[in-house]
N, C-alpha and C. Protein backbone atom coordinates (compact mmCIF):
# COMPACT_ATOMS: atom_id res chain seq x y z
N UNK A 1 -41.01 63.91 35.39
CA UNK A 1 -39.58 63.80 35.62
C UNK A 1 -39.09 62.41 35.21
N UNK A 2 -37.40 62.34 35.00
CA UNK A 2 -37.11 60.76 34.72
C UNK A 2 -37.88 60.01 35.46
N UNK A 3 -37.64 60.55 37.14
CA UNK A 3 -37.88 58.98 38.55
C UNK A 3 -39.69 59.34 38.18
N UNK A 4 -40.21 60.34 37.64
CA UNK A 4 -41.49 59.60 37.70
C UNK A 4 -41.63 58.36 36.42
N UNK A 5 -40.86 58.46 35.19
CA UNK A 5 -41.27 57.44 33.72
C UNK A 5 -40.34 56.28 34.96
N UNK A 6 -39.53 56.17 35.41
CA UNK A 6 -38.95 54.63 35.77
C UNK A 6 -40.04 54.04 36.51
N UNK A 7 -40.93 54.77 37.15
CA UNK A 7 -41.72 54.20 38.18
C UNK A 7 -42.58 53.84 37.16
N UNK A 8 -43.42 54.44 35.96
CA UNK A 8 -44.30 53.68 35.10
C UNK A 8 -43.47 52.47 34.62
N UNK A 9 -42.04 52.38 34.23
CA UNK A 9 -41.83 51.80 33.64
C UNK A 9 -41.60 50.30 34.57
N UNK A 10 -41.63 50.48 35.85
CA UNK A 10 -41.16 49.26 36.46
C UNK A 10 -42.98 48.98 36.76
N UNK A 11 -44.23 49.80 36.77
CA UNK A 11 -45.05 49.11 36.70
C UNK A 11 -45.57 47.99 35.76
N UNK A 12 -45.03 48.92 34.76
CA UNK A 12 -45.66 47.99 33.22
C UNK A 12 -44.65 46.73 32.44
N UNK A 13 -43.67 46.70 33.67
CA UNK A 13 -42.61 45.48 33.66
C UNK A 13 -42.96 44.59 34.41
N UNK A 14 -43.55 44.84 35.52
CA UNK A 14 -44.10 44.35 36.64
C UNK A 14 -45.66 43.35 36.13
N UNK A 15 -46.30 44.23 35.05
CA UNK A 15 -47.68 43.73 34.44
C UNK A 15 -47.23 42.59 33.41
N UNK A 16 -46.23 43.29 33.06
CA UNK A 16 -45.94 42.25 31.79
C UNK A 16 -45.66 40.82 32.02
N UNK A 17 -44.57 40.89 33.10
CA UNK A 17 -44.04 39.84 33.36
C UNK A 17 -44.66 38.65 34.19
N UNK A 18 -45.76 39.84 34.68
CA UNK A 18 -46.84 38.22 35.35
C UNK A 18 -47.81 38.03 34.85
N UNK A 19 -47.98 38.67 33.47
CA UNK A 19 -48.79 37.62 32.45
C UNK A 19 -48.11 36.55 31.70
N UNK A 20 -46.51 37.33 31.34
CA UNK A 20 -46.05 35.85 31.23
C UNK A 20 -45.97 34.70 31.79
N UNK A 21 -45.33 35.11 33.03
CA UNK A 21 -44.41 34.25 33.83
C UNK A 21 -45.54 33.20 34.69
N UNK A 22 -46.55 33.90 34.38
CA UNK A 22 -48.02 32.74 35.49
C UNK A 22 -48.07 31.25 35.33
N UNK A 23 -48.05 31.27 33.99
CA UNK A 23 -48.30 29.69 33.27
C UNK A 23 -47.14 28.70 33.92
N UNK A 24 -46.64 29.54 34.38
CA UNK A 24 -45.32 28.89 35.33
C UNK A 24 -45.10 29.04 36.64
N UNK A 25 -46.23 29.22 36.77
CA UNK A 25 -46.51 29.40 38.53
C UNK A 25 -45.33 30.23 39.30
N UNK A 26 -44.87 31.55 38.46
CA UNK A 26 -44.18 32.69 39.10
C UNK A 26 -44.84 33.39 38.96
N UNK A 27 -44.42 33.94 40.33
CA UNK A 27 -45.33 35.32 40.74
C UNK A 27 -44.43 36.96 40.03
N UNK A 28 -44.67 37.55 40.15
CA UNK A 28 -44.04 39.20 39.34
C UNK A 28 -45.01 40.40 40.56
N UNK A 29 -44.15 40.83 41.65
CA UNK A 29 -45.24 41.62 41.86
C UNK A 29 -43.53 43.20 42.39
N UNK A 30 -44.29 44.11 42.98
CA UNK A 30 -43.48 45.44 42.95
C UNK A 30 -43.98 46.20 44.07
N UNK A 31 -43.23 46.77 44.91
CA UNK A 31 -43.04 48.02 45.52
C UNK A 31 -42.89 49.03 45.55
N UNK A 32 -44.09 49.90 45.46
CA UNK A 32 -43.72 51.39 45.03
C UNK A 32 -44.37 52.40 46.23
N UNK A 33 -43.07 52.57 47.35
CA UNK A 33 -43.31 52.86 49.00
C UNK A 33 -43.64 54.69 47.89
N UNK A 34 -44.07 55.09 49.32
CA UNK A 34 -43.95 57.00 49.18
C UNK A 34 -43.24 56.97 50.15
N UNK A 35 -43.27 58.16 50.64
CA UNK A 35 -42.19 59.12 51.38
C UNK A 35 -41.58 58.03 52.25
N UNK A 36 -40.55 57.93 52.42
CA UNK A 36 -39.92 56.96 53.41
C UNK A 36 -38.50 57.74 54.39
N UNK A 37 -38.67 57.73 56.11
CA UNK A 37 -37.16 58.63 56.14
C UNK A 37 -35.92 57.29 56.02
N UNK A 38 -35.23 58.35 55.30
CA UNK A 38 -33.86 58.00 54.91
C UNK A 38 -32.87 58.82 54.74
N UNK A 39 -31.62 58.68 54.71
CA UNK A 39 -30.32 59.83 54.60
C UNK A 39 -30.95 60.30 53.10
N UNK A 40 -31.50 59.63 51.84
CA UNK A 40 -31.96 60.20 50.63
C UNK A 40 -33.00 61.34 50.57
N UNK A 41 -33.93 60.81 51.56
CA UNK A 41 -35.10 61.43 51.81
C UNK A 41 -34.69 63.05 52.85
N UNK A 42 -33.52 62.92 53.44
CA UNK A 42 -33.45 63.70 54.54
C UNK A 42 -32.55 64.62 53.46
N UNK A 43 -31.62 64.35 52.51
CA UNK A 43 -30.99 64.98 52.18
C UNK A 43 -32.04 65.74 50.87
N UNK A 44 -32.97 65.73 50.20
CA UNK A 44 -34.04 66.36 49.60
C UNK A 44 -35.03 66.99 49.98
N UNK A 45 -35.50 66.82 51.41
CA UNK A 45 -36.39 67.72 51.97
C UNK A 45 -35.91 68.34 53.35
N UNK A 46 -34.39 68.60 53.56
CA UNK A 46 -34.12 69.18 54.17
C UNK A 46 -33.77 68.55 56.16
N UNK A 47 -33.74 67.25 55.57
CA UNK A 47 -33.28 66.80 57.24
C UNK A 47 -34.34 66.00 57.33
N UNK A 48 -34.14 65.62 58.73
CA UNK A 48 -35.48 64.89 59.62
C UNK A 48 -36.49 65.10 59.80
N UNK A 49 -36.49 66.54 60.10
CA UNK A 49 -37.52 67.37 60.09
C UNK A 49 -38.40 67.77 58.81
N UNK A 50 -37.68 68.36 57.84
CA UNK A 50 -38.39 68.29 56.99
C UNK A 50 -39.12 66.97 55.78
N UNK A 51 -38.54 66.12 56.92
CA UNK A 51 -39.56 64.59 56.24
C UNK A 51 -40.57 64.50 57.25
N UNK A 52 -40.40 64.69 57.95
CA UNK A 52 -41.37 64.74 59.33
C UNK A 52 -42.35 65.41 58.40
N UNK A 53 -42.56 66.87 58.64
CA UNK A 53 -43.21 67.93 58.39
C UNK A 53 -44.10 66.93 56.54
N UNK A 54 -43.09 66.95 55.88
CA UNK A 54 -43.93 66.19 54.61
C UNK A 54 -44.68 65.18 54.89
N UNK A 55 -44.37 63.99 55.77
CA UNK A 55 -45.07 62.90 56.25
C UNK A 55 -46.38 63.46 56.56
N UNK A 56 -46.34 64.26 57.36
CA UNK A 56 -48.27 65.04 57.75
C UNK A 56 -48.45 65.11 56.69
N UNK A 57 -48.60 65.25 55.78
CA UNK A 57 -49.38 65.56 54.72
C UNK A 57 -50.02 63.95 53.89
N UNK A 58 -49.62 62.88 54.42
CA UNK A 58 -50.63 61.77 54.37
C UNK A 58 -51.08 61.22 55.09
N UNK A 59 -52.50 61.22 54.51
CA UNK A 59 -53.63 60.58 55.51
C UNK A 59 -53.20 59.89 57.14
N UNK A 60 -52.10 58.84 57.00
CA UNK A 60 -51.38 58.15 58.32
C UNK A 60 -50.84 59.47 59.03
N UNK A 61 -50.25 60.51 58.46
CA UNK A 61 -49.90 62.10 59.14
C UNK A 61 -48.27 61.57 59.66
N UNK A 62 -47.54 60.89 59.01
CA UNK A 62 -46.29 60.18 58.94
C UNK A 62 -45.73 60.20 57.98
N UNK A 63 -44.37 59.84 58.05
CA UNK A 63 -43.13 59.45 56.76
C UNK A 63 -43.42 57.96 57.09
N UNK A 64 -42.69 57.31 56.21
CA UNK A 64 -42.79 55.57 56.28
C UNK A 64 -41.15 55.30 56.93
N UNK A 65 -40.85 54.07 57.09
CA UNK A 65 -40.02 54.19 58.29
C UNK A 65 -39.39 52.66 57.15
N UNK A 66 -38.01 52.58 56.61
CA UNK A 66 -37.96 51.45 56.35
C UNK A 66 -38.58 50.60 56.35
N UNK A 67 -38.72 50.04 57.95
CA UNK A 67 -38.70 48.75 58.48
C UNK A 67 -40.89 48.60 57.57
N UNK A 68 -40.94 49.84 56.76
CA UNK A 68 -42.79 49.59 56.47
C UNK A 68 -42.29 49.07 55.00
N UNK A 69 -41.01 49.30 54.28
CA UNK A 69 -40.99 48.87 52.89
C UNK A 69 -39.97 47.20 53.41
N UNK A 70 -39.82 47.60 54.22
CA UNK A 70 -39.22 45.66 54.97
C UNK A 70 -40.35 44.55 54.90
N UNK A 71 -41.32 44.91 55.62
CA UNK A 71 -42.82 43.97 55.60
C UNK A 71 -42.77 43.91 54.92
N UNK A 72 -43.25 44.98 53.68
CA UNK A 72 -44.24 44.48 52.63
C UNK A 72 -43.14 43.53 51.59
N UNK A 73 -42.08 43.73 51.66
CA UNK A 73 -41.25 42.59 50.79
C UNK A 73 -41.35 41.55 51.68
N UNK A 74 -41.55 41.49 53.13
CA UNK A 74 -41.30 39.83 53.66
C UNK A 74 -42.79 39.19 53.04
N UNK A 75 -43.91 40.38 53.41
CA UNK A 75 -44.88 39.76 52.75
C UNK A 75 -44.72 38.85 51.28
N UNK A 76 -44.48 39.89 50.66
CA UNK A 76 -44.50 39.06 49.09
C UNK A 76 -43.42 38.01 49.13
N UNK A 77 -42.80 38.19 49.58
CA UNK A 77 -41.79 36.88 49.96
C UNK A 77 -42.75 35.61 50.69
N UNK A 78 -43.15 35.51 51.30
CA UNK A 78 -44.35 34.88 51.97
C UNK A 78 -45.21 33.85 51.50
N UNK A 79 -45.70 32.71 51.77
CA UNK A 79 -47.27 32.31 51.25
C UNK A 79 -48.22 32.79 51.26
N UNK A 80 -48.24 34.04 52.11
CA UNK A 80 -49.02 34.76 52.38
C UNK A 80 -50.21 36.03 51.20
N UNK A 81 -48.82 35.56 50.36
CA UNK A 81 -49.22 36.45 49.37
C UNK A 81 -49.30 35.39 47.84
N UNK A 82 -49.47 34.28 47.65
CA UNK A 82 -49.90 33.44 46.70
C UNK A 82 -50.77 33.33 45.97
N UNK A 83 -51.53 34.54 46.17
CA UNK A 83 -52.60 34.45 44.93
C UNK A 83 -52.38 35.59 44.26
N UNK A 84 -51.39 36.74 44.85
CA UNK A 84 -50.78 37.97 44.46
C UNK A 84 -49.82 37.88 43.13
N UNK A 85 -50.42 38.61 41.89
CA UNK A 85 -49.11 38.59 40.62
C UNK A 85 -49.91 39.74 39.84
N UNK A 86 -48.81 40.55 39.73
CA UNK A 86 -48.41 41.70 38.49
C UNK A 86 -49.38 42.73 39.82
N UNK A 87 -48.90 42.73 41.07
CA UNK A 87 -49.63 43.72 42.21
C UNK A 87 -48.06 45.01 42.06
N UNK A 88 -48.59 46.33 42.15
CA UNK A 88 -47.57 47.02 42.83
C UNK A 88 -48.44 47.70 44.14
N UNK A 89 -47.38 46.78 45.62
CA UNK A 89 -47.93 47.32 46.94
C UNK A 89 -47.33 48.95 47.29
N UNK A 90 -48.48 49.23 47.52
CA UNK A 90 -47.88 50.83 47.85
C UNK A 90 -48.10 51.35 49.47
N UNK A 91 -46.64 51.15 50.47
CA UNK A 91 -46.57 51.23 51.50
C UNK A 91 -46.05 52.89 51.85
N UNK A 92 -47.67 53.75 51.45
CA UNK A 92 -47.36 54.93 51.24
C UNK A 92 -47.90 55.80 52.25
N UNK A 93 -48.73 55.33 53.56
CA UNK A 93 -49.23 56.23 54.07
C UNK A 93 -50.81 56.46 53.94
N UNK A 94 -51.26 56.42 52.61
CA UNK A 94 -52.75 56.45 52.12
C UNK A 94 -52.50 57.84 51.23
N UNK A 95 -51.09 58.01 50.59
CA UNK A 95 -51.03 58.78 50.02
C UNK A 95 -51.25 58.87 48.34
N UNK A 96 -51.41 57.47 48.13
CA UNK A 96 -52.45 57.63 46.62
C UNK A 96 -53.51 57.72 46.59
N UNK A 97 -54.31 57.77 47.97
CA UNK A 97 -56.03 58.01 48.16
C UNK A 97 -55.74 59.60 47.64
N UNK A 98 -54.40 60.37 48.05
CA UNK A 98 -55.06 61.95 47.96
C UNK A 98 -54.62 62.09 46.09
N UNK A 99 -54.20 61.17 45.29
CA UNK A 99 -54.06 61.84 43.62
C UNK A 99 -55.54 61.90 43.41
N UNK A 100 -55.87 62.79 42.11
CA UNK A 100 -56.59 62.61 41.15
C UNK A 100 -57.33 61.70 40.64
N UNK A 101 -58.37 61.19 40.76
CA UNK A 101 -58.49 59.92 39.79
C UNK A 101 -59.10 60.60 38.18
């Protein structure tokens, strides 16, 4: 689908730019949450409930809750994360353990 090529495409923007941007001691890193509830999320799978109900289906047996794609940007915002460049954190549940490799 389109929203799946934007998501490659903000990875491989994400890679690019912190091979450039290093030599200059900037960091380049990205967020790519899964299921998260939201009025977006609620209005595509059918409400609260039916984000609920999808959330079981990763490993955590949950939807992600904002305040989980909030951290992980305070993180990278952080010192905490200073040795971190061209990372995309995925505050998904453990739901890329279940793709394909």
């Amino acid at each position: 689908t389109t929203y799946s090529v934007t998501k490659i495409g903000v990875w491989m923007l994400t890679r690019g730019l912190a091979l450039e941007l290093a030599p200059y001691g900037i960091r380049v890193n990205a967020i790519g949450p899964g299921l998260i509830a939201s009025p977006m999320t609620y209005g595509y799978f059918g409400g609260q409930e039916g984000v609920a109900e999808m959330g079981q289906n990763a490993p955590l047996q949950r939807p992600g809750q904002p305040i989980d794609v909030a951290n992980t940007a305070l993180f990278l915002a952080s010192d905490e994360s200073s040795f971190y460049t061209g990372s995309i954190l995925h505050p998904d549940g453990g739901s890329l353990l279940q793709t394909a490799l």
